[in-house]
C-alpha atoms as a PDB file:
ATOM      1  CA  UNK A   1       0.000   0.000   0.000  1.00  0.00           C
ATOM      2  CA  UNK A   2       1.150   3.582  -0.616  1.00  0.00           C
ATOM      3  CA  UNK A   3      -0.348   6.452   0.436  1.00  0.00           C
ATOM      4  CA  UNK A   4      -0.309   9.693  -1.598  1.00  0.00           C
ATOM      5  CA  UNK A   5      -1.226  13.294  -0.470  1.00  0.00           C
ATOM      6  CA  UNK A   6      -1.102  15.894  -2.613  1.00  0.00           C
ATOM      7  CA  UNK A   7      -0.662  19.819  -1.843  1.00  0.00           C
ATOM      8  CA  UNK A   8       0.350  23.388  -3.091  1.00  0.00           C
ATOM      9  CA  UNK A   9      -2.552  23.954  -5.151  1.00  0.00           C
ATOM     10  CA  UNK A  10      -4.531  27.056  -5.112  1.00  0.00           C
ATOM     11  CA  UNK A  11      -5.451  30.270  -6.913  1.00  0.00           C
ATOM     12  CA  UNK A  12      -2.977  32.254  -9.421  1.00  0.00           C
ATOM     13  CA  UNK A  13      -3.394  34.462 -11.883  1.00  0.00           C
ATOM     14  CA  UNK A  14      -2.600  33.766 -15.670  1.00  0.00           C
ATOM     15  CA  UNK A  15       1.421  33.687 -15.806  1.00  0.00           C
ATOM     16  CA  UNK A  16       1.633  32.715 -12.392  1.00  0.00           C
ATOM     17  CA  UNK A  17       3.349  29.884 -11.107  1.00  0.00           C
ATOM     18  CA  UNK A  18       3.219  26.794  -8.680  1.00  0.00           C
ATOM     19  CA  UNK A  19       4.828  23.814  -7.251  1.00  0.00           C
ATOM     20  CA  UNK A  20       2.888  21.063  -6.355  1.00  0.00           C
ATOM     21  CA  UNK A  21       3.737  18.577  -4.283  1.00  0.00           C
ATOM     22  CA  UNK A  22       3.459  14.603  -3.442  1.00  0.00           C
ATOM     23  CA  UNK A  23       4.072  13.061  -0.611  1.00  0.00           C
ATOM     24  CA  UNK A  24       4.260   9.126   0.094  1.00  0.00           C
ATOM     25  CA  UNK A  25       4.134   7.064   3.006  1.00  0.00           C
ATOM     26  CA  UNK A  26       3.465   3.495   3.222  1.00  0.00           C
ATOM     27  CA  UNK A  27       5.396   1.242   1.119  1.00  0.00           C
ATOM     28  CA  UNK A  28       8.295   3.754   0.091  1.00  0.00           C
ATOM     29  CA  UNK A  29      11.117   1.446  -0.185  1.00  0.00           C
ATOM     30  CA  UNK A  30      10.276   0.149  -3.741  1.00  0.00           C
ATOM     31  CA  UNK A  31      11.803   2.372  -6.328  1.00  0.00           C
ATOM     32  CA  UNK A  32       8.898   2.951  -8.566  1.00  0.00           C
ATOM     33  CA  UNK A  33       8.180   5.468 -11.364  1.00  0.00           C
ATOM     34  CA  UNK A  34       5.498   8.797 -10.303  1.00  0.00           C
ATOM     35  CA  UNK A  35       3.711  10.570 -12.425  1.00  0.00           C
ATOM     36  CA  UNK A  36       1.641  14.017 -12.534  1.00  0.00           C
ATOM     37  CA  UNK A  37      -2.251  13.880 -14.237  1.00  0.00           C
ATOM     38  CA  UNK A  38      -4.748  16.362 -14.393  1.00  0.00           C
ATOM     39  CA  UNK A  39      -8.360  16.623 -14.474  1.00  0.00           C
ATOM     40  CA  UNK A  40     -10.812  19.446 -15.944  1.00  0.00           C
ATOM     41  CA  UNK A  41     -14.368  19.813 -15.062  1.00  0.00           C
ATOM     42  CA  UNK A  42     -16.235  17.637 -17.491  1.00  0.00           C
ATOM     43  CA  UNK A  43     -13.317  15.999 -19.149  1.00  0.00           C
ATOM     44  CA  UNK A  44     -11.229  13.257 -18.622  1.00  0.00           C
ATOM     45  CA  UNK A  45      -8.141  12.851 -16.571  1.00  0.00           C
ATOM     46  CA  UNK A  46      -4.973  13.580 -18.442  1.00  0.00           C
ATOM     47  CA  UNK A  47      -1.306  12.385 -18.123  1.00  0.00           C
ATOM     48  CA  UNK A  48       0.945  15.482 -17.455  1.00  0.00           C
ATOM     49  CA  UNK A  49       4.457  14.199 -16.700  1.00  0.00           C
ATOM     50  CA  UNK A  50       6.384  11.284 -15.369  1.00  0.00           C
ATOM     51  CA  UNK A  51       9.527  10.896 -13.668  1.00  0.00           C
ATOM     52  CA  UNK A  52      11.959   7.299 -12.894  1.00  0.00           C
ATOM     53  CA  UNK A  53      12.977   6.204  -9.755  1.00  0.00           C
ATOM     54  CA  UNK A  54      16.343   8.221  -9.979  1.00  0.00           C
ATOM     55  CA  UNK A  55      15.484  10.736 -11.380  1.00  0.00           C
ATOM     56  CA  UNK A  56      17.341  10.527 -14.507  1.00  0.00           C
ATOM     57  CA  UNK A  57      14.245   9.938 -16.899  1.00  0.00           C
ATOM     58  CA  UNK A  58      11.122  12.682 -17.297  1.00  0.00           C
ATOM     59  CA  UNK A  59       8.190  12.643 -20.103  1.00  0.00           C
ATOM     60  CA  UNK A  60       5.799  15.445 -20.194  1.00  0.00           C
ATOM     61  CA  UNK A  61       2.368  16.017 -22.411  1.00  0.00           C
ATOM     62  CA  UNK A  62       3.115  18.275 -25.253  1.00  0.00           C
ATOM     63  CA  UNK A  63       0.934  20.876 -23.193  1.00  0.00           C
ATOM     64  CA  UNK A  64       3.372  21.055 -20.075  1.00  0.00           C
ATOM     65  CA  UNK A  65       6.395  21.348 -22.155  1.00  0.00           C
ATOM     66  CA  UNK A  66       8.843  24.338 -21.190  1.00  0.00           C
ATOM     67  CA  UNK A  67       6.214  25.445 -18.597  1.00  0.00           C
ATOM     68  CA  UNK A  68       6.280  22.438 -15.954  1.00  0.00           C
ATOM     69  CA  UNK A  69       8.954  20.581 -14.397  1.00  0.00           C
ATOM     70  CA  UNK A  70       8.783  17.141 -12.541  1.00  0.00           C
ATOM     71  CA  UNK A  71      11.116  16.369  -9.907  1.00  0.00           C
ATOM     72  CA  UNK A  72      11.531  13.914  -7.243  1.00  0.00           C
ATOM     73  CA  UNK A  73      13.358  13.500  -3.341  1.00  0.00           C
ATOM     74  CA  UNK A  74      13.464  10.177  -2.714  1.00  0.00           C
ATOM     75  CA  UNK A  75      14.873  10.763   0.865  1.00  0.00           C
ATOM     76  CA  UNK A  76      11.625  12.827   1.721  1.00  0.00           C
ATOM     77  CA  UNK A  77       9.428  10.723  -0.415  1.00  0.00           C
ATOM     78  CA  UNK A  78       8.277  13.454  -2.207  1.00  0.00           C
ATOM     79  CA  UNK A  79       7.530  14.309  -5.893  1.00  0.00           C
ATOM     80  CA  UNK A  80       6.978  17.970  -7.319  1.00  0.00           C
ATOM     81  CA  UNK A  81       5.397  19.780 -10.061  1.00  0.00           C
ATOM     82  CA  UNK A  82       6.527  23.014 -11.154  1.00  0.00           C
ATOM     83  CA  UNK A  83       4.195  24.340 -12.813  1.00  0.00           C
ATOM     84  CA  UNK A  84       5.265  28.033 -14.728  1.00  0.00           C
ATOM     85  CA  UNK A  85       3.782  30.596 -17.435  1.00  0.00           C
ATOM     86  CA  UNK A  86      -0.231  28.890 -15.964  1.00  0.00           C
ATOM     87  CA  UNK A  87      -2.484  29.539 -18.057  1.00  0.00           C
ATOM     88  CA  UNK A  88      -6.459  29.397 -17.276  1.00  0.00           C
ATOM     89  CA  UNK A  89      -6.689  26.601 -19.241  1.00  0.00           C
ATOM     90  CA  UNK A  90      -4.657  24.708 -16.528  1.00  0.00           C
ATOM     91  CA  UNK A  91      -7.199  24.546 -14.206  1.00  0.00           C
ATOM     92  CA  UNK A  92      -8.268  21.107 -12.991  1.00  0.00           C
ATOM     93  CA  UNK A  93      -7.227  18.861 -10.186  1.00  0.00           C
ATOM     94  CA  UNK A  94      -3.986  17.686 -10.160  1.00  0.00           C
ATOM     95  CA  UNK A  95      -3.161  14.258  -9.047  1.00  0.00           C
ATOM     96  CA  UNK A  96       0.066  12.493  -8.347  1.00  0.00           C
ATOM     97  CA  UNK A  97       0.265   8.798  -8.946  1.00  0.00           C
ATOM     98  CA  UNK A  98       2.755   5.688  -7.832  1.00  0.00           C
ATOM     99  CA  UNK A  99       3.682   3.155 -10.555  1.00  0.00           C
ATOM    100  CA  UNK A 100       3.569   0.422  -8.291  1.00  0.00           C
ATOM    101  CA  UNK A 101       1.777  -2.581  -8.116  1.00  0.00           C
ATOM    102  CA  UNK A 102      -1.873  -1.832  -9.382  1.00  0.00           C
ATOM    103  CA  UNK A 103      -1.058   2.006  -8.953  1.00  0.00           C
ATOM    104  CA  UNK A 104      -2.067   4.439  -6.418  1.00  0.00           C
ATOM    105  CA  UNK A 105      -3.313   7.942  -6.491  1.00  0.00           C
ATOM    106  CA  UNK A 106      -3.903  10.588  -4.205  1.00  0.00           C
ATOM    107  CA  UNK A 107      -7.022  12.856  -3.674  1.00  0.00           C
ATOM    108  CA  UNK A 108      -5.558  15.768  -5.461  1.00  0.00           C
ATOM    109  CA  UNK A 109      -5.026  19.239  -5.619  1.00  0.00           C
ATOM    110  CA  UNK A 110      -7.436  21.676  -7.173  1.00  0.00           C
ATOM    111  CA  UNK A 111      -5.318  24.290  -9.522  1.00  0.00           C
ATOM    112  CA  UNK A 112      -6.930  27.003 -10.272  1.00  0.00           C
ATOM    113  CA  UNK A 113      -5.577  29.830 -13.200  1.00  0.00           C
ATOM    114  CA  UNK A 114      -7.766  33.155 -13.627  1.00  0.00           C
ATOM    115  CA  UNK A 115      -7.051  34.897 -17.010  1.00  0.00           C
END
């Protein structure tokens, strides 16, 4: 079992920026994979960037290219999102997920981007 909770969501402005984090606890000695999705009102939830284990390998959507950055420290079990240049058609929930096992997911983070 892992355990994800999400945080560092909120309200910005168009241009804005934030970091999101993820935070695991439970089974955090496996080295697994983490990855970023997203979730509009009405639409469906949406891969946003991945990271490995080390560190060494990201993947973003075309969409978070050159704006967002993934990033991981595996001592504090934590994986970010920085998330710059927001635009309003960022807003959703943002969720973190663990590639391990079936694959767990936290409750999210609602991101919110006023133009």
């Amino acid at each position: 079992q892992v355990q994800l909770v999400e945080s560092g969501g909120g309200l910005v402005q168009a241009g804005g920026s934030l970091r999101l984090s993820c935070t695991a606890s439970g089974r955090t000695s496996s080295n697994y994979a983490m990855e970023w999705f997203r979730q509009a009102p009405g639409k469906g939830r949406l891969f946003v960037a991945s990271i490995s284990w080390s560190g060494d390998y990201t993947y973003y959507a075309d969409f978070a290219k050159g704006r967002f950055t993934i990033s991981r420290d595996n001592a504090k079990n934590t994986v970010y999102l920085q998330m710059n240049s927001l635009k309003p058609e960022d807003t959703a929930v943002y969720y973190c997920k663990a590639n391990v096992g079936a694959g767990y997911w936290g409750q999210g983070t609602q991101v919110t981007v006023s133009s």
